[in-house]
N, C-alpha and C. Protein backbone atom coordinates (compact mmCIF):
# COMPACT_ATOMS: atom_id res chain seq x y z
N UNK A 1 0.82 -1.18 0.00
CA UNK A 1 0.00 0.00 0.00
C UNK A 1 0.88 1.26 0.00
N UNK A 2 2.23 1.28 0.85
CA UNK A 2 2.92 2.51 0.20
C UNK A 2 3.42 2.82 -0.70
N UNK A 3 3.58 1.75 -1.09
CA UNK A 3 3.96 2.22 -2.74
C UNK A 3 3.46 2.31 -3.55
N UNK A 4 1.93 2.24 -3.44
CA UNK A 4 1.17 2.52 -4.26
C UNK A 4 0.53 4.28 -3.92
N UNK A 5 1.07 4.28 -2.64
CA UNK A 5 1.02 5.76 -2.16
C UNK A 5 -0.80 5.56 -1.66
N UNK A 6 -1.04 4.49 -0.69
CA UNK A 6 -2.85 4.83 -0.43
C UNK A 6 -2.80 4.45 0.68
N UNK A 7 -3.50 5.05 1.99
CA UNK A 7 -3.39 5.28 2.97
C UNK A 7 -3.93 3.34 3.69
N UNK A 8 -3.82 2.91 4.31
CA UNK A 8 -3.93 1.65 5.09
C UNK A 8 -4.13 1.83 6.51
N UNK A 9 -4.81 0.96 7.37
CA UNK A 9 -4.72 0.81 8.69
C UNK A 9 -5.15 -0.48 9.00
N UNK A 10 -4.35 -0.80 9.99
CA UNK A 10 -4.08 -2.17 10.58
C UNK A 10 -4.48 -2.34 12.24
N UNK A 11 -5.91 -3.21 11.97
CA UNK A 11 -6.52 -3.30 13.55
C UNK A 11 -5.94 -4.18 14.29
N UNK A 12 -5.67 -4.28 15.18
CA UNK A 12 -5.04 -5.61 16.04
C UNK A 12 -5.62 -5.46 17.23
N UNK A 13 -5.91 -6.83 17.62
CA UNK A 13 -6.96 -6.74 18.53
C UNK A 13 -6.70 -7.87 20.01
N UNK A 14 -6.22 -7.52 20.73
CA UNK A 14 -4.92 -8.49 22.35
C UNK A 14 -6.49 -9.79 22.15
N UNK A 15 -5.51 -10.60 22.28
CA UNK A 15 -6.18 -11.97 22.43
C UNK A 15 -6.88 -12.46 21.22
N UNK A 16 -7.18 -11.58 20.12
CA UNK A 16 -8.08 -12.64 19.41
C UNK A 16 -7.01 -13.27 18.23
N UNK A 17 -7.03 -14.23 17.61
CA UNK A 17 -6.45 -14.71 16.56
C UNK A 17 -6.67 -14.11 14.79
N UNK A 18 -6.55 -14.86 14.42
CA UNK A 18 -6.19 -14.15 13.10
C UNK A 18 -7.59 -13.74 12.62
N UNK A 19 -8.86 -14.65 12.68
CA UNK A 19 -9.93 -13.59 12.84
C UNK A 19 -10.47 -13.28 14.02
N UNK A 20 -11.50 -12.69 13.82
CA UNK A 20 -12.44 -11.80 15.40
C UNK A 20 -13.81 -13.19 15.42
N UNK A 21 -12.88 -12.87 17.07
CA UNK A 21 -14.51 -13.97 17.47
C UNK A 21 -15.00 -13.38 18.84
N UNK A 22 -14.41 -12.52 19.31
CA UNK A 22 -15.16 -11.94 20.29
C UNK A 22 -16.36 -10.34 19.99
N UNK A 23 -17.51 -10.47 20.42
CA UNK A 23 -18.40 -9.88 20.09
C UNK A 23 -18.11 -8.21 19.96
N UNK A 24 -17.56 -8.02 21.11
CA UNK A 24 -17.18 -6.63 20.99
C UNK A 24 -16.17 -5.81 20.14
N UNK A 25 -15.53 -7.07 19.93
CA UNK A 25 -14.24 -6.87 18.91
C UNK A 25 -14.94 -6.06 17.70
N UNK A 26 -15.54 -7.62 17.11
CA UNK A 26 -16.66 -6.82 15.96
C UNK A 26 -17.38 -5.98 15.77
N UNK A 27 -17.82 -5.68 16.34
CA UNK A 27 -18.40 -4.47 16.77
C UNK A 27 -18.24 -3.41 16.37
N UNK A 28 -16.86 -3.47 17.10
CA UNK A 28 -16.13 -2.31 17.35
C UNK A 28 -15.50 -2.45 15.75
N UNK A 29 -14.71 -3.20 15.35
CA UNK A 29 -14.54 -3.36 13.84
C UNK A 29 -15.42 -3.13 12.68
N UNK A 30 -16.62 -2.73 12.78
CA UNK A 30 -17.91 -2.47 11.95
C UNK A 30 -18.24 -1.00 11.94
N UNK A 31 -17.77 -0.36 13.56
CA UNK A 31 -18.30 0.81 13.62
C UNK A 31 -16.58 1.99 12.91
N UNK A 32 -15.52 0.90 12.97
CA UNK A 32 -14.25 1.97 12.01
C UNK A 32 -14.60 2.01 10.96
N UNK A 33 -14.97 0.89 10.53
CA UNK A 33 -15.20 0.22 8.86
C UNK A 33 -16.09 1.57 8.66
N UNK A 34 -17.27 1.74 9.07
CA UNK A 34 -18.43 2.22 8.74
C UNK A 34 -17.48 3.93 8.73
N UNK A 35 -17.05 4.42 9.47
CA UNK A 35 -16.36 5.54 9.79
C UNK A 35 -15.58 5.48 8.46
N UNK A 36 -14.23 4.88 8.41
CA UNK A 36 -14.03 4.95 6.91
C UNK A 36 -14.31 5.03 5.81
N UNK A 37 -15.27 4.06 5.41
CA UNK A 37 -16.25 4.49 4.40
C UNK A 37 -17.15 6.06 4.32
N UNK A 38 -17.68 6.00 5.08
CA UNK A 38 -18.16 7.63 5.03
C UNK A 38 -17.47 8.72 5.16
N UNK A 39 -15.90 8.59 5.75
CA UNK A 39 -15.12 9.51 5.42
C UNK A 39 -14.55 9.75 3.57
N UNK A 40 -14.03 8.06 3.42
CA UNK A 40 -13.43 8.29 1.67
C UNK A 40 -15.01 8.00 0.44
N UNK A 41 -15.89 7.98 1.07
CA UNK A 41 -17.14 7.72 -0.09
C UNK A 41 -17.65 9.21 0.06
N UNK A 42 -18.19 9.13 1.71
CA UNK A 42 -19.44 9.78 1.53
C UNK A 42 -18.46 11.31 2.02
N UNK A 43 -17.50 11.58 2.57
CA UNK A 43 -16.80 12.90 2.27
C UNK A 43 -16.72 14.00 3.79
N UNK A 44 -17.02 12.63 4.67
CA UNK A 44 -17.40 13.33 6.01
C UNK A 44 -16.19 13.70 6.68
N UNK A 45 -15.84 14.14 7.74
CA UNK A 45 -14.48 14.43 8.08
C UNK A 45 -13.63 13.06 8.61
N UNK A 46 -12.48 13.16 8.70
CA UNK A 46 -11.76 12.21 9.28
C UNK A 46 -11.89 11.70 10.83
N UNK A 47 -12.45 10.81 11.35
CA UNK A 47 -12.40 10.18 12.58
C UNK A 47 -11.10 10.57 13.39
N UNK A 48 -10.76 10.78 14.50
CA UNK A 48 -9.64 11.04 15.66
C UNK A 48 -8.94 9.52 15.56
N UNK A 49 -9.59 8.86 15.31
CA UNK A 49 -8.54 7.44 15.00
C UNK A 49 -7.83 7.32 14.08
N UNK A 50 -8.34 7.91 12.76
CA UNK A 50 -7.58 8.08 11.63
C UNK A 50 -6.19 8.57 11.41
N UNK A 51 -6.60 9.60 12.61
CA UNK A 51 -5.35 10.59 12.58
C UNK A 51 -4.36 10.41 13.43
N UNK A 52 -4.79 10.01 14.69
CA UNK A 52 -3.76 9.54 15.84
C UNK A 52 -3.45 8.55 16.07
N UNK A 53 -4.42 7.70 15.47
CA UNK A 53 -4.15 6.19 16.01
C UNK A 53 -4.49 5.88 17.34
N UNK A 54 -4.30 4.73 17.85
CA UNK A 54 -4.46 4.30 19.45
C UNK A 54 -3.48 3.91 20.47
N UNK A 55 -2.74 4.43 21.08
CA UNK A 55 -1.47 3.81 22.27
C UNK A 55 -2.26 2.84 22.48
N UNK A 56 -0.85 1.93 22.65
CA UNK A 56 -0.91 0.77 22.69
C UNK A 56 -1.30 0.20 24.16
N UNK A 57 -1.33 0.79 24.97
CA UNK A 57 -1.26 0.77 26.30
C UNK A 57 -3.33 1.04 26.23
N UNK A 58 -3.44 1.99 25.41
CA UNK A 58 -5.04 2.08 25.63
C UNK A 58 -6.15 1.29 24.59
N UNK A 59 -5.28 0.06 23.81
CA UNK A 59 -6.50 -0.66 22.79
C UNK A 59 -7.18 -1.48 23.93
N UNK A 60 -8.62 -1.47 23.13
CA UNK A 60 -9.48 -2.42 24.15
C UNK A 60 -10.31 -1.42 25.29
N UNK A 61 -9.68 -0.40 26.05
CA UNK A 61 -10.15 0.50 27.04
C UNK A 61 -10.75 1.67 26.12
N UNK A 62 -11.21 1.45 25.33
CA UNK A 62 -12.17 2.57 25.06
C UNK A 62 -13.29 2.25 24.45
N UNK A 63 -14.58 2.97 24.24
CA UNK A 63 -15.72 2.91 23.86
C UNK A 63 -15.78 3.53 22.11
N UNK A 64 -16.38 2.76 21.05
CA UNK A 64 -16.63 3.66 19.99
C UNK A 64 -17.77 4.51 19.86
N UNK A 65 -18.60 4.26 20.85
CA UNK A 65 -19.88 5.14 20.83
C UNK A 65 -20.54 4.47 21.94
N UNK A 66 -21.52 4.84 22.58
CA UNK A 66 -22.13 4.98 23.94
C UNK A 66 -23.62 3.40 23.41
N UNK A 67 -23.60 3.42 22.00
CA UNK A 67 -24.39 2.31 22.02
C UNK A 67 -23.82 0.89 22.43
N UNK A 68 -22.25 0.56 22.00
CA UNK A 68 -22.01 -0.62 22.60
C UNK A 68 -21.55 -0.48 23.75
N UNK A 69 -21.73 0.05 24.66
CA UNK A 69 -20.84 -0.07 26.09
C UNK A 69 -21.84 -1.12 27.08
N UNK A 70 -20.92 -1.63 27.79
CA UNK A 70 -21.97 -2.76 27.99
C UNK A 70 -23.07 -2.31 29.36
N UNK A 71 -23.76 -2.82 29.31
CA UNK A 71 -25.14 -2.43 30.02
C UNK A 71 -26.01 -1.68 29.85
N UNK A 72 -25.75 -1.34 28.22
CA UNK A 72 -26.79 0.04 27.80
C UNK A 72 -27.96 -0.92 27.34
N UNK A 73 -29.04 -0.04 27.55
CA UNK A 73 -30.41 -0.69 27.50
C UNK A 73 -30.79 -0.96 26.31
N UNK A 74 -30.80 -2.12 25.88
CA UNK A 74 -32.02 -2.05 24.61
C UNK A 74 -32.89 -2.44 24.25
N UNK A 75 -33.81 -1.80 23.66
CA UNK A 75 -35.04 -1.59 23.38
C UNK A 75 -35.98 -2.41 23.72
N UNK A 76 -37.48 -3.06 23.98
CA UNK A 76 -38.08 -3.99 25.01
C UNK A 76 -38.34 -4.77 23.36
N UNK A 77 -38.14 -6.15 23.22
CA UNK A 77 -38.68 -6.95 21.82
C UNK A 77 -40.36 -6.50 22.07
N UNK A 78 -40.83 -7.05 20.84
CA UNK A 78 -42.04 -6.71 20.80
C UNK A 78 -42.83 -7.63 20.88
N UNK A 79 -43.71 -7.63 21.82
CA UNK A 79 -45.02 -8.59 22.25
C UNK A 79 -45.23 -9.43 21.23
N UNK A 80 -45.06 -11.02 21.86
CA UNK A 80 -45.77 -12.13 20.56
C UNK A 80 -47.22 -12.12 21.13
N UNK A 81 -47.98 -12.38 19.88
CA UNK A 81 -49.10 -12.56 20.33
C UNK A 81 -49.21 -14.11 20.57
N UNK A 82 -50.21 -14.75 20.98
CA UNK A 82 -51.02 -15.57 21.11
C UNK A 82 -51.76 -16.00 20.34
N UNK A 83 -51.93 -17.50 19.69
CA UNK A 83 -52.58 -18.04 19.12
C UNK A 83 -53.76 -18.25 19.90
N UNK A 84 -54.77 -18.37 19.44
CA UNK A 84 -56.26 -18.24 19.72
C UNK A 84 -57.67 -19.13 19.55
């Protein structure tokens, strides 16, 4: 990728193997993805990850948004009815 001169980033993620099998991992891997894309498609500004990256000392200890943090409420499923 540098020599083709196009920008790359490389997630690494403590404990999981070569793919993601822990839930939050993914997650959290869906919500950069999604960030990237709407930065180089849709033209939005660059994410603070993009630019700084993450110390290494702080991967894993942070939140990408307040929806996956764990114990946030969601939403009540919706009533099955009853057969009759």
């Amino acid at each position: 990728m540098r020599r083709l001169n196009k920008e790359a980033y490389f997630f690494s993620y403590n404990g999981e193997p070569h793919g993601l099998r822990n839930r939050d991992n993914m997650k959290h891997w869906t919500v950069h993805m999604d960030e990237f894309f709407d930065h180089f498609l849709l033209g939005k500004p660059k994410p603070e990850w993009m630019d700084k990256g993450v110390p290494f000392l702080e991967k894993g200890t942070r939140d990408v948004s307040p929806m996956f943090k764990k114990g946030a409420v969601n939403p009540p499923a919706p009533a099955q009815k009853s057969g009759g």
